[in-house]
N, C-alpha and C. Protein backbone atom coordinates (compact mmCIF):
# COMPACT_ATOMS: atom_id res chain seq x y z
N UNK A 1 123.90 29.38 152.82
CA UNK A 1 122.69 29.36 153.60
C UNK A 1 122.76 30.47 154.65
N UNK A 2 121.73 30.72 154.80
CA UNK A 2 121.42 32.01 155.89
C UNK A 2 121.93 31.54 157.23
N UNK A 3 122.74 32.21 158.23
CA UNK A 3 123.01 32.25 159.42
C UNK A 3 121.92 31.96 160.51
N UNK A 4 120.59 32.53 160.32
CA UNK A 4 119.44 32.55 161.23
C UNK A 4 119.02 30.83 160.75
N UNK A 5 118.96 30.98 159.74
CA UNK A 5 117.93 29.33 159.08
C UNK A 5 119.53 28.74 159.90
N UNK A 6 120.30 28.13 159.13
CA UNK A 6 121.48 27.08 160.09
C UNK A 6 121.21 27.11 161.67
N UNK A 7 121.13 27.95 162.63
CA UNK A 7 121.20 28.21 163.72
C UNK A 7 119.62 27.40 164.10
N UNK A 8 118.73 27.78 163.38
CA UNK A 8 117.35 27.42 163.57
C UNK A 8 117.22 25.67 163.45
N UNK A 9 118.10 25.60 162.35
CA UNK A 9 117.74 24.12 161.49
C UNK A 9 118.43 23.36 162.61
N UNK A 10 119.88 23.61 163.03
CA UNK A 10 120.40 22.61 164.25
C UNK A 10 119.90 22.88 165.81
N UNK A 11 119.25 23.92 165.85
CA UNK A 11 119.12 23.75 167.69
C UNK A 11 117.70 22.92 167.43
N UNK A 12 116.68 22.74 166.06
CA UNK A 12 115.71 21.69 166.05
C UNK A 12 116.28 20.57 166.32
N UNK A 13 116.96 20.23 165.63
CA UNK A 13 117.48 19.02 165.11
C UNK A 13 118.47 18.55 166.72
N UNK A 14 119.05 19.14 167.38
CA UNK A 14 119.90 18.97 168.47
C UNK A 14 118.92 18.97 169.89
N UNK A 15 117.51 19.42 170.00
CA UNK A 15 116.41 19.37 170.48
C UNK A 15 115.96 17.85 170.50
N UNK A 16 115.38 17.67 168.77
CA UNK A 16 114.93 16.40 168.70
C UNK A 16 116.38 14.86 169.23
N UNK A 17 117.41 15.16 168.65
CA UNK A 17 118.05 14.23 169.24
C UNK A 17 118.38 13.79 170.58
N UNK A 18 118.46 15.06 170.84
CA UNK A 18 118.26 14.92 172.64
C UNK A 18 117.38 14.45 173.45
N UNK A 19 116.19 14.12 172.81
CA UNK A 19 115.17 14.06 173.40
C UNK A 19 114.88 12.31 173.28
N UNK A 20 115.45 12.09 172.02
CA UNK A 20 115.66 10.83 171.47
C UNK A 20 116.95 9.91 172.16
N UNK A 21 117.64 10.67 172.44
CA UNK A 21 118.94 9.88 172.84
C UNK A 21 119.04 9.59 174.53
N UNK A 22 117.81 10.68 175.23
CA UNK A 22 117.76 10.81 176.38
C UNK A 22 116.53 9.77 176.74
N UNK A 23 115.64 9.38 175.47
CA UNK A 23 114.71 8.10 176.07
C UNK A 23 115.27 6.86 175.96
N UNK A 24 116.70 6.96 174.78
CA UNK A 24 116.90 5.75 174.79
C UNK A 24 118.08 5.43 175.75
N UNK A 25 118.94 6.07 176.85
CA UNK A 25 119.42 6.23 177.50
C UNK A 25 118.44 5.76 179.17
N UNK A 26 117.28 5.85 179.08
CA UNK A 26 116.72 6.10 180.12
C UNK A 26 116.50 4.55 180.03
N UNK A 27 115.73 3.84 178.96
CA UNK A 27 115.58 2.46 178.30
C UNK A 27 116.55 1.49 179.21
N UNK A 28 118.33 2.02 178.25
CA UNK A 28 119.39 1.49 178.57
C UNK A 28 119.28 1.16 180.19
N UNK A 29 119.23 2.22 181.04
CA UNK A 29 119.39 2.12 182.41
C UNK A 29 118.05 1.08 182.67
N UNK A 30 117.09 1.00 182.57
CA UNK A 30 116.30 0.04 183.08
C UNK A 30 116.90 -1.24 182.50
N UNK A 31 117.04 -1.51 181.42
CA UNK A 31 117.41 -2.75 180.88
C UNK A 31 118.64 -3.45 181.90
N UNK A 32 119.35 -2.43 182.08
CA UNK A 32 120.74 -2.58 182.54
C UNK A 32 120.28 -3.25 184.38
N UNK A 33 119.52 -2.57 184.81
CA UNK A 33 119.14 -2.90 185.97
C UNK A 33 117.88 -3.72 186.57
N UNK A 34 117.62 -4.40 185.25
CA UNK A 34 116.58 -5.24 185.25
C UNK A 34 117.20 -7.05 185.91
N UNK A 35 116.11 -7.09 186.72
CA UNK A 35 116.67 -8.78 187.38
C UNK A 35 117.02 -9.55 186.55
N UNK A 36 115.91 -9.83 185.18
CA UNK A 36 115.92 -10.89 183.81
C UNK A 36 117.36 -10.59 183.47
N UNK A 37 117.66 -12.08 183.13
CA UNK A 37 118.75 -11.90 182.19
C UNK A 37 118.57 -13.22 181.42
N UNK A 38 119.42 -12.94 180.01
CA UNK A 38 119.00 -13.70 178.81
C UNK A 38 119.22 -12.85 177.46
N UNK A 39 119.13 -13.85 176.47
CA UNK A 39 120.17 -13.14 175.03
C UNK A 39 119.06 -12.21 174.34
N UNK A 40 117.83 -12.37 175.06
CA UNK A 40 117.00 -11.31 174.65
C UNK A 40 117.29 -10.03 175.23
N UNK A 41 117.73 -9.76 176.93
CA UNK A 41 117.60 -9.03 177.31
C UNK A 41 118.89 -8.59 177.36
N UNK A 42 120.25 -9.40 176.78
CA UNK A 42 121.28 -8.63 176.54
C UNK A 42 121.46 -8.29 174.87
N UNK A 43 120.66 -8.66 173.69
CA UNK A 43 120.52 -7.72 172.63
C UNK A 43 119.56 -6.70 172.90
N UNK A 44 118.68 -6.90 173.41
CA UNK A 44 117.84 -5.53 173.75
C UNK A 44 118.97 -4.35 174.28
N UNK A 45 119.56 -4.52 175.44
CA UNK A 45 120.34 -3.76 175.80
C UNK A 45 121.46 -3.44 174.90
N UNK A 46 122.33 -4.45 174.29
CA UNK A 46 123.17 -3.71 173.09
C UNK A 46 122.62 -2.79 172.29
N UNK A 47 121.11 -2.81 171.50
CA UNK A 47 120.49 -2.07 170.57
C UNK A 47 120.34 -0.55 170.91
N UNK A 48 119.85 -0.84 172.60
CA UNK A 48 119.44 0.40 173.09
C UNK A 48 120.73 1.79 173.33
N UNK A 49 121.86 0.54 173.60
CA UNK A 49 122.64 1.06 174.10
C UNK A 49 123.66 1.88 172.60
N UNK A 50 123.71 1.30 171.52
CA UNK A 50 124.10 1.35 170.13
C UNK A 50 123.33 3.05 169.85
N UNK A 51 121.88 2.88 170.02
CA UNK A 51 121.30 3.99 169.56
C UNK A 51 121.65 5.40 170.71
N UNK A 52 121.66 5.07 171.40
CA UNK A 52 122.02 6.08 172.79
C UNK A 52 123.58 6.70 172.27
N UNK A 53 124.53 5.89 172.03
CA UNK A 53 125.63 6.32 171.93
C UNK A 53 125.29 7.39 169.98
N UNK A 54 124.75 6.43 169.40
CA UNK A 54 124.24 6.97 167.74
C UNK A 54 123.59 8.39 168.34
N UNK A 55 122.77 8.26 168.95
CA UNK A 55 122.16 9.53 169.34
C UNK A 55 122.94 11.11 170.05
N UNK A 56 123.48 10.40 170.62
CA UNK A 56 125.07 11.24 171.17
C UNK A 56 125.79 11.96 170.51
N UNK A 57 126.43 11.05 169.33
CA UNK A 57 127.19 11.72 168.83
C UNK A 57 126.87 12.44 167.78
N UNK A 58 125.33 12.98 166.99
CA UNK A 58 124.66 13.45 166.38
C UNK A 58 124.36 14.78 167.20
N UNK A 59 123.72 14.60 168.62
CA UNK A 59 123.59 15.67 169.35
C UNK A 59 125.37 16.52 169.47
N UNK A 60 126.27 16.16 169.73
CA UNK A 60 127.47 16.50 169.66
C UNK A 60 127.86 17.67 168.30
N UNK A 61 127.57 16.57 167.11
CA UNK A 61 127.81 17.31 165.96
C UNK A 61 126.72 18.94 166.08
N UNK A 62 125.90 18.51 166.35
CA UNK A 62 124.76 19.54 165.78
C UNK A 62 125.19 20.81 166.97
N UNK A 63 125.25 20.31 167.92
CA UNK A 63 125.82 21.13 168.96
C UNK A 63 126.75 22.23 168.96
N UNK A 64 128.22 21.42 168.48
CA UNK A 64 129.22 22.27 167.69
C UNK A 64 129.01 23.35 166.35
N UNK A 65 128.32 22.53 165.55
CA UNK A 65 127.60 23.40 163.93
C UNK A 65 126.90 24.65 165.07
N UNK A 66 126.02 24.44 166.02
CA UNK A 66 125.20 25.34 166.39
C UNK A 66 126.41 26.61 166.91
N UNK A 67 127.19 26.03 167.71
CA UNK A 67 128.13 26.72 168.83
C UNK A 67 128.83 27.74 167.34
N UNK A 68 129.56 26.83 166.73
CA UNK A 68 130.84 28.24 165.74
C UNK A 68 129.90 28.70 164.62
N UNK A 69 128.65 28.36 164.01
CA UNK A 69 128.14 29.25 163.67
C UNK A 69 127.83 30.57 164.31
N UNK A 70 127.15 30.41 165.41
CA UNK A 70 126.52 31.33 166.40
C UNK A 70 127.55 32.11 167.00
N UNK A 71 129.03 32.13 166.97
CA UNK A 71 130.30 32.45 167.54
C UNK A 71 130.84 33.46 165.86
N UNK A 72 130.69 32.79 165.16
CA UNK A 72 131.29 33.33 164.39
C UNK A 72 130.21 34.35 163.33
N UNK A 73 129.15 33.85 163.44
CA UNK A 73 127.75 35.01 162.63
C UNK A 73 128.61 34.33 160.82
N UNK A 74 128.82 33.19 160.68
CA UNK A 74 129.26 32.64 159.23
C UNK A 74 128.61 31.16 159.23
N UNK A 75 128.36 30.76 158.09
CA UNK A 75 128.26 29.42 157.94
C UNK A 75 129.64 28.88 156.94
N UNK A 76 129.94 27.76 157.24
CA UNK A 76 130.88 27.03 156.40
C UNK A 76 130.80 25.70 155.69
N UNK A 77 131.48 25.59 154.68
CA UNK A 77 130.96 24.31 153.75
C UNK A 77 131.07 23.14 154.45
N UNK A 78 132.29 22.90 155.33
CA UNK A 78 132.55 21.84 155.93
C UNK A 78 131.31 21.18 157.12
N UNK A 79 131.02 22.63 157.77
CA UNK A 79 130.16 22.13 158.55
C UNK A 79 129.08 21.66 157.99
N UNK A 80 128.82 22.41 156.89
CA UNK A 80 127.46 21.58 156.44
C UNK A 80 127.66 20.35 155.83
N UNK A 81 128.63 19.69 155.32
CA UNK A 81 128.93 17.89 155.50
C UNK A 81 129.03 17.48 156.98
N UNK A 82 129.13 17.58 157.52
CA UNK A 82 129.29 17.43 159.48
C UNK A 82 127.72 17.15 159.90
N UNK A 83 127.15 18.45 159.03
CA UNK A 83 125.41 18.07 159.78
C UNK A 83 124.74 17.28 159.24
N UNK A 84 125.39 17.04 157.34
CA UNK A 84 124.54 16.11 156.92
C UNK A 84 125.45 14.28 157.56
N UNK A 85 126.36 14.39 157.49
CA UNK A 85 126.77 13.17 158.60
C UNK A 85 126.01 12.72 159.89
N UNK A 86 125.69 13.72 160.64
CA UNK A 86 125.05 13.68 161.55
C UNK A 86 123.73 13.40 161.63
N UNK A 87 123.32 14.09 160.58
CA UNK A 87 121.63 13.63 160.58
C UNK A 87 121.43 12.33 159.50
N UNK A 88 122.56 11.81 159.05
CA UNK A 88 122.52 10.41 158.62
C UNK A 88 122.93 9.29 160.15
N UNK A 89 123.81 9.64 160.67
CA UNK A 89 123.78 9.60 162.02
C UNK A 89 122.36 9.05 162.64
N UNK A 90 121.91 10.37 162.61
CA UNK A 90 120.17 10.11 163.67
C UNK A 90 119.21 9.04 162.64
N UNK A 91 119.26 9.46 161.43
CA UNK A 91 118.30 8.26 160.97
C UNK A 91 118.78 6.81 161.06
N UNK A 92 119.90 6.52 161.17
CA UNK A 92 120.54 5.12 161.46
C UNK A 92 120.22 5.07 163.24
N UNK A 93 120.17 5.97 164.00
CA UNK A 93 119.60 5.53 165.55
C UNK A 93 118.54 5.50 165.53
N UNK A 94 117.53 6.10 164.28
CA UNK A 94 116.34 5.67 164.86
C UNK A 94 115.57 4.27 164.28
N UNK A 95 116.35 3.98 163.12
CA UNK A 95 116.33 2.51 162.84
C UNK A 95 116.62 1.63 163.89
N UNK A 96 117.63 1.83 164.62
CA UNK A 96 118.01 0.99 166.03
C UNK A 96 117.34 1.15 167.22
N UNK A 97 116.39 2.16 167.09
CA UNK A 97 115.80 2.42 168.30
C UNK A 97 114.54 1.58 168.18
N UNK A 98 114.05 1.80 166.71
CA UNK A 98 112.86 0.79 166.61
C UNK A 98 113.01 -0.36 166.82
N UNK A 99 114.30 -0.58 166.06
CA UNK A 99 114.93 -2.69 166.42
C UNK A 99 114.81 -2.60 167.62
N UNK A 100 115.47 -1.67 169.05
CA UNK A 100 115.32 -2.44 170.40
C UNK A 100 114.40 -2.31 170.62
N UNK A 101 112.75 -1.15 170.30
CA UNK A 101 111.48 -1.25 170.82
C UNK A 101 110.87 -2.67 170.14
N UNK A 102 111.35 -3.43 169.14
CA UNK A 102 110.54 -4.15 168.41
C UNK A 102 110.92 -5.43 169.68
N UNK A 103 112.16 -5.31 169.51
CA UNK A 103 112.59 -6.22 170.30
C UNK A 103 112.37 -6.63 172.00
N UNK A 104 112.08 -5.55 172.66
CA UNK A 104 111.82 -5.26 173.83
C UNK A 104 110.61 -6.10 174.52
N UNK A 105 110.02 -5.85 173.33
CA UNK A 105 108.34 -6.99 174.01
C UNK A 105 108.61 -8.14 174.17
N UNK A 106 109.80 -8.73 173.70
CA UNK A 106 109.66 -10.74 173.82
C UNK A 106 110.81 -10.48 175.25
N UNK A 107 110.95 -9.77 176.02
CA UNK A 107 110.98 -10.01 177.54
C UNK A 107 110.36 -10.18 178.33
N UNK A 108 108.98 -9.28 177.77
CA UNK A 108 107.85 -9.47 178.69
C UNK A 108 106.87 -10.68 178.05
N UNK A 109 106.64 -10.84 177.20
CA UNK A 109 105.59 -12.33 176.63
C UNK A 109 106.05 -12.03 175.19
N UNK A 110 105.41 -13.37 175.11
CA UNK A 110 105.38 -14.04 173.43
C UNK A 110 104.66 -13.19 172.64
N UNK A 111 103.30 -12.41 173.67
CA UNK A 111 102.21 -11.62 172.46
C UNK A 111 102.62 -10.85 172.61
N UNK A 112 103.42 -9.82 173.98
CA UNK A 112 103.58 -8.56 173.50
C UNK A 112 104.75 -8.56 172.96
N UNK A 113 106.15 -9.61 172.57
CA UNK A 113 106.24 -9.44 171.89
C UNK A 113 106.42 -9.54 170.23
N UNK A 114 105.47 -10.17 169.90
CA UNK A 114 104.43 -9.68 168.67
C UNK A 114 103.92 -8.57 167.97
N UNK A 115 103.44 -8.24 169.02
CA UNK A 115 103.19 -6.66 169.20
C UNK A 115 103.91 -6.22 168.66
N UNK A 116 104.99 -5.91 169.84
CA UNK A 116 105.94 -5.04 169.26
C UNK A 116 107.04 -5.07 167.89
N UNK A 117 107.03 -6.03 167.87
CA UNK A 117 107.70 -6.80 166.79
C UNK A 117 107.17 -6.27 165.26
N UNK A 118 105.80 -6.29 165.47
CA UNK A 118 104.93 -5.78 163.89
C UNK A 118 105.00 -4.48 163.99
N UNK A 119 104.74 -3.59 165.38
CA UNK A 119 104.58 -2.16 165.06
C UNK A 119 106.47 -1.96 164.44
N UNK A 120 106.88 -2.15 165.39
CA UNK A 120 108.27 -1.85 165.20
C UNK A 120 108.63 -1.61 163.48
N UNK A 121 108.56 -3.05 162.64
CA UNK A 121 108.77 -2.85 161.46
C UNK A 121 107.62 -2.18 160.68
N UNK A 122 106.21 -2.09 161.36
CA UNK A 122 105.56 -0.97 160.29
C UNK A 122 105.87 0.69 160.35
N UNK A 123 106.26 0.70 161.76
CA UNK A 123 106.98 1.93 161.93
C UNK A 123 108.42 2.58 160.91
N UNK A 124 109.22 1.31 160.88
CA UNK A 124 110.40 1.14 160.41
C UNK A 124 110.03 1.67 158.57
N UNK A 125 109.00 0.65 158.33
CA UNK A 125 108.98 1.14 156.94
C UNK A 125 108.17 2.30 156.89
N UNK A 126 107.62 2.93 157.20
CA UNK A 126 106.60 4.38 157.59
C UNK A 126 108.30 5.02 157.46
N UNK A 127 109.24 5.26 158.27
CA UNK A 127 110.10 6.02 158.43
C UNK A 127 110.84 6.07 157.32
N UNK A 128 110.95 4.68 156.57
CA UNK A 128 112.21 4.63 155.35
C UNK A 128 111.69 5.32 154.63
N UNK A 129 109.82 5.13 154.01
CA UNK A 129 109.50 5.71 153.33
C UNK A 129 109.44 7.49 153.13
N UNK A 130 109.35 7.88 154.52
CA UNK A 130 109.44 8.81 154.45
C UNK A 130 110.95 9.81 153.84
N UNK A 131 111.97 8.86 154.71
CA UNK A 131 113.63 9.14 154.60
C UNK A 131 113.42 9.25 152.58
N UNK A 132 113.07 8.26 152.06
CA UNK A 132 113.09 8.40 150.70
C UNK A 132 112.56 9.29 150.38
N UNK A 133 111.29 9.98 150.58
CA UNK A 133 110.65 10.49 149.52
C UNK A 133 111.52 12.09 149.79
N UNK A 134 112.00 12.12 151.37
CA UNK A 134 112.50 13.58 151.21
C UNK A 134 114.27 13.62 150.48
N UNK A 135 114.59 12.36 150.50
CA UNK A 135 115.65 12.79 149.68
C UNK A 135 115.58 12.39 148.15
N UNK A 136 114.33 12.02 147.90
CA UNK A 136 113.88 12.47 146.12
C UNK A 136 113.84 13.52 146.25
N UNK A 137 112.64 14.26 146.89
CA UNK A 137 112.56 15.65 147.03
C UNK A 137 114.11 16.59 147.01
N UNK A 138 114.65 16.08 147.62
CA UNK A 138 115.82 17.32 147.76
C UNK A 138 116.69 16.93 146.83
N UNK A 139 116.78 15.54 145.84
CA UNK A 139 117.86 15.01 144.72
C UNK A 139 117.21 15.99 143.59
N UNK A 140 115.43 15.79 143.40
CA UNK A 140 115.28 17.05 142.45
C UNK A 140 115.45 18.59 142.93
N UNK A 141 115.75 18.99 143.96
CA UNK A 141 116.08 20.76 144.17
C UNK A 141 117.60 20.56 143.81
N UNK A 142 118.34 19.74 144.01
CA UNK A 142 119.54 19.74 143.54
C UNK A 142 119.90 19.68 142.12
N UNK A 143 118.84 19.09 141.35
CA UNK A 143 119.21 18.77 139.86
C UNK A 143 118.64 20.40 139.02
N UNK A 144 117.83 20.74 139.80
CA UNK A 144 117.16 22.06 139.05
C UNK A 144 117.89 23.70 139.38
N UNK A 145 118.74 22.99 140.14
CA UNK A 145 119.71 24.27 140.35
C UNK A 145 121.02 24.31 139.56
């Protein structure tokens, strides 16, 4: 793969996680410093806190791929298992991020959370579906090469 595309593909990708790992980080701290307490509001906080750290160490990976590519003007095979780790990584935090948003509303009420509870999993399957169809997509660029 091209040096410019790798460099391009992870400072997106290390962008979006950051941005992701830094709301659910922000989450964590309110949860954490919230008066309520209760097994809602300490799985909410495990979830949040699960995806924050998931989110982390994805931004980490992509970070590094970005850093010795860009150091060295090469791409390497290894790293590119590293990024696809990583961005299996981010889709498993953002499964968890939806579980603690789904979850988040039954602190505040029964309806909101309902609410949140239905968007959460229509979101959830909106995302799987998507996760699938692009790795059909990329299982056939792999079979035709």
């Amino acid at each position: 793969m091209n040096v410019d595309l790798v460099l391009q593909e992870n400072g997106i990708y290390a962008t979006l996680v950051g941005i992701l790992g830094g709301f659910a980080f922000a989450t964590l701290m309110q949860l954490i410093e919230m008066e309520k307490k209760g097994k809602v509001v300490t799985a909410t906080t495990t979830l949040f806190a699960i995806a924050t750290f998931m989110f982390l160490l994805a931004l980490l990976a992509f970070v590094l791929i970005y850093a010795v590519v860009a150091e060295t003007n090469r791409t390497f095979y290894n790293l590119g298992a590293l990024g696809a780790y990583a961005l299996f990584d981010t889709y498993g935090a953002i499964f968890v991020l939806l579980a603690g948003i789904g979850l988040a509303g039954w602190i505040r009420s029964k309806a909101t959370g309902i609410a949140t509870t239905i968007l959460a999993l229509i979101f959830s399957c909106l995302s799987g579906a998507v996760f699938v169809y692009v790795f059909n997509v990329l299982a056939s660029v792999a079979t035709t090469q």
